[in-house]
N, C-alpha and C. Protein backbone atom coordinates (compact mmCIF):
# COMPACT_ATOMS: atom_id res chain seq x y z
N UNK A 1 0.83 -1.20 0.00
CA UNK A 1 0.00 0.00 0.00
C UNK A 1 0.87 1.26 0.00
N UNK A 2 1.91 1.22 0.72
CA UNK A 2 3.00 2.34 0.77
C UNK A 2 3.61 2.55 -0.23
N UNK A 3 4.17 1.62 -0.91
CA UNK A 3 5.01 2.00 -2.31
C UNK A 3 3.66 2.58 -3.64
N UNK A 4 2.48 2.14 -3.49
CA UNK A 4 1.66 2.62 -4.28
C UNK A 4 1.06 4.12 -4.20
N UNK A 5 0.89 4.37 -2.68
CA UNK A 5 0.93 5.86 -2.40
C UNK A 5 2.25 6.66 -2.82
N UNK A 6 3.61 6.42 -2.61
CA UNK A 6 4.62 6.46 -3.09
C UNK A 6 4.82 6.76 -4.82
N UNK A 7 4.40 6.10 -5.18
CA UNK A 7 4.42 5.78 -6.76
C UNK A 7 3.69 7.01 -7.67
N UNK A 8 2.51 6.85 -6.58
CA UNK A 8 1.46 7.98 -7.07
C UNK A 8 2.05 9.26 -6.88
N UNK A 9 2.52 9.81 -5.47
CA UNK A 9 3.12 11.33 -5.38
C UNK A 9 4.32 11.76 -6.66
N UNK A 10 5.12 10.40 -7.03
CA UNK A 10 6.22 10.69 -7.75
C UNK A 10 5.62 10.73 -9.03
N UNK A 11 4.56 10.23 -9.40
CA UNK A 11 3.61 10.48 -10.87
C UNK A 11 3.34 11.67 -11.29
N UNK A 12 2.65 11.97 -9.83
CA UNK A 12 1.93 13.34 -9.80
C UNK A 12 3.31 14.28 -9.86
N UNK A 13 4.11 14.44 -9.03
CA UNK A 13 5.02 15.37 -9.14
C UNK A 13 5.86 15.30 -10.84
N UNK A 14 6.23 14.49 -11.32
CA UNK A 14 6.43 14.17 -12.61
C UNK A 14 5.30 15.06 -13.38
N UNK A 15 4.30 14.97 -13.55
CA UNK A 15 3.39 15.64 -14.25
C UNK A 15 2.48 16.68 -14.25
N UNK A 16 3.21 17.44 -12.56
CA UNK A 16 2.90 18.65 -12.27
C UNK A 16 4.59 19.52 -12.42
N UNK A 17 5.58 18.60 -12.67
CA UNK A 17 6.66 19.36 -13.11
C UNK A 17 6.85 19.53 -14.86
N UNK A 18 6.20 18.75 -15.43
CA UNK A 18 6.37 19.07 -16.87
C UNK A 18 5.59 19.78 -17.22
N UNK A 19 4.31 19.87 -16.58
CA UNK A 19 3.02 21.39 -16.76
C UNK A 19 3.71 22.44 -16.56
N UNK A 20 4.29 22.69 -15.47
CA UNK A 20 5.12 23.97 -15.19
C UNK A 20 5.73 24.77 -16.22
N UNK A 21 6.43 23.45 -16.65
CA UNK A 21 7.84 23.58 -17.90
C UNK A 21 6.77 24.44 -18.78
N UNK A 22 5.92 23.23 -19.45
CA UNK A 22 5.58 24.21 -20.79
C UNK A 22 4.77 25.53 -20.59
N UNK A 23 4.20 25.50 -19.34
CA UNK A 23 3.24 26.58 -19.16
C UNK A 23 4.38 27.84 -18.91
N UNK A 24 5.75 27.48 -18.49
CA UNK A 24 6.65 29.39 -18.26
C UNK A 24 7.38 28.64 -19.80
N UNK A 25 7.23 27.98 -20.95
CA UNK A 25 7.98 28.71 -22.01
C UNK A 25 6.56 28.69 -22.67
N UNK A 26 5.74 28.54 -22.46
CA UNK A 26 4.46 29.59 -22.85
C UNK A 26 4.51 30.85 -23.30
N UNK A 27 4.64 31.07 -21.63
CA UNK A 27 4.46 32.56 -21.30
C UNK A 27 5.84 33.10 -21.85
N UNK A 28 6.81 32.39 -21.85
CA UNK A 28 8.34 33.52 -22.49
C UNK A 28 8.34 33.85 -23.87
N UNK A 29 7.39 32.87 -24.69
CA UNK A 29 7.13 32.78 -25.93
C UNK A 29 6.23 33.81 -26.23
N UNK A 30 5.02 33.90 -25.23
CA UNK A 30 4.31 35.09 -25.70
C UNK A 30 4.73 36.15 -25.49
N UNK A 31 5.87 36.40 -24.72
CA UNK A 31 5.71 37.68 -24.24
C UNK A 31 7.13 38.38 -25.05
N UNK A 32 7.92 37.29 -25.34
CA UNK A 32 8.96 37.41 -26.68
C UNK A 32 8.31 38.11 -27.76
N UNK A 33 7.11 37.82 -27.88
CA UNK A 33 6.26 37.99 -29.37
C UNK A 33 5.53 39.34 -29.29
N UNK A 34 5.05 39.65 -28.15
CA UNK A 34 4.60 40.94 -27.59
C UNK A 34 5.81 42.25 -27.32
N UNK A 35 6.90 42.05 -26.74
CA UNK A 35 7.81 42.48 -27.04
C UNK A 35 8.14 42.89 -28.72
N UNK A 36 8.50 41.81 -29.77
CA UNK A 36 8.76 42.25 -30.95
C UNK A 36 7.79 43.44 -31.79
N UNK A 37 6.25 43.16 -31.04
CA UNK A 37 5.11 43.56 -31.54
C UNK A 37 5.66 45.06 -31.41
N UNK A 38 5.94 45.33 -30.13
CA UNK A 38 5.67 46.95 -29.39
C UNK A 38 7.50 47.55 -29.93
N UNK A 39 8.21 46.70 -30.27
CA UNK A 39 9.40 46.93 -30.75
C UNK A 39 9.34 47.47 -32.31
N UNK A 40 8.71 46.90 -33.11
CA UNK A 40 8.45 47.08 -34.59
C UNK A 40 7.27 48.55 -34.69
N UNK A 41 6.24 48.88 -33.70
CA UNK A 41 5.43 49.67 -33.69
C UNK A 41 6.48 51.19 -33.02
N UNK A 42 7.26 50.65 -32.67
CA UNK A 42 8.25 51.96 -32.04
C UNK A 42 8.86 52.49 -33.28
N UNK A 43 9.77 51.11 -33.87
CA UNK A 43 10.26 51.78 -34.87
C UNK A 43 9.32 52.33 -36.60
N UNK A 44 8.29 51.99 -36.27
CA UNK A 44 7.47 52.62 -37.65
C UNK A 44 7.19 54.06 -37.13
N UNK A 45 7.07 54.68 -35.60
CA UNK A 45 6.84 55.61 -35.33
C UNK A 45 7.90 56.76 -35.50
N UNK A 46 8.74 56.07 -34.88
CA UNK A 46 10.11 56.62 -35.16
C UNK A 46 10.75 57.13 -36.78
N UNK A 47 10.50 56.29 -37.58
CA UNK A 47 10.67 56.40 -39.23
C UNK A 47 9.82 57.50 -39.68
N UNK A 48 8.22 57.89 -39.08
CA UNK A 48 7.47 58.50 -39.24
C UNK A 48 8.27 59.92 -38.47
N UNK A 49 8.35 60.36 -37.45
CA UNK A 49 9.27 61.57 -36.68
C UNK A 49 10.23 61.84 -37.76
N UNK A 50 11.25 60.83 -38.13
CA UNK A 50 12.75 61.17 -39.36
C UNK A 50 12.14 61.71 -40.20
N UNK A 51 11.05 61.75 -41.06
CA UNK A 51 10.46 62.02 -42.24
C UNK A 51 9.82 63.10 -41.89
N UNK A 52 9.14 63.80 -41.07
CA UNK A 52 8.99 64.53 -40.76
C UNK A 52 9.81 65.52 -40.32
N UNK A 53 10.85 65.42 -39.67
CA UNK A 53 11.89 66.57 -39.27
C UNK A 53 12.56 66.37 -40.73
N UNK A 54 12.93 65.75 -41.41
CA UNK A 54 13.95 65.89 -42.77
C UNK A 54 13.18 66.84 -43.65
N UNK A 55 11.94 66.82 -43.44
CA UNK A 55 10.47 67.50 -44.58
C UNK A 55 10.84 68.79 -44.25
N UNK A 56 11.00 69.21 -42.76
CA UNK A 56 10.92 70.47 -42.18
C UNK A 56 12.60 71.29 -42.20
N UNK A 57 13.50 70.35 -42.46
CA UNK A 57 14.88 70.58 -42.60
C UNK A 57 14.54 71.48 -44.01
N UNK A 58 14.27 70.86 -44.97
CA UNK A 58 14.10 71.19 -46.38
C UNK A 58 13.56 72.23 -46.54
């Protein structure tokens, strides 16, 4: 009865440690991707400001 209670905690911990895993490169994945999002929207803004001060240089 002991090694089967046994058996079971080390199951469970086994398969509450690989949930973990994928659930934080989940989240590093999304938030990698959210990052690039707000990174690419900076620099279209930015390209937009250059073109504008070069317009006003002229």
């Amino acid at each position: 009865m002991g090694d089967a209670i046994f058996q079971f905690v080390v199951f469970g911990l086994i398969i509450l440690g690989s949930l973990s895993f994928t659930l934080f490169i989940r989240r590093l994945l999304i938030n990698a991707s959210y990052k690039n999002q707000r990174l690419n929207n900076i620099e279209q803004k930015l390209d937009i400001i250059i073109e504008k001060m070069e317009k006003e240089i002229k």
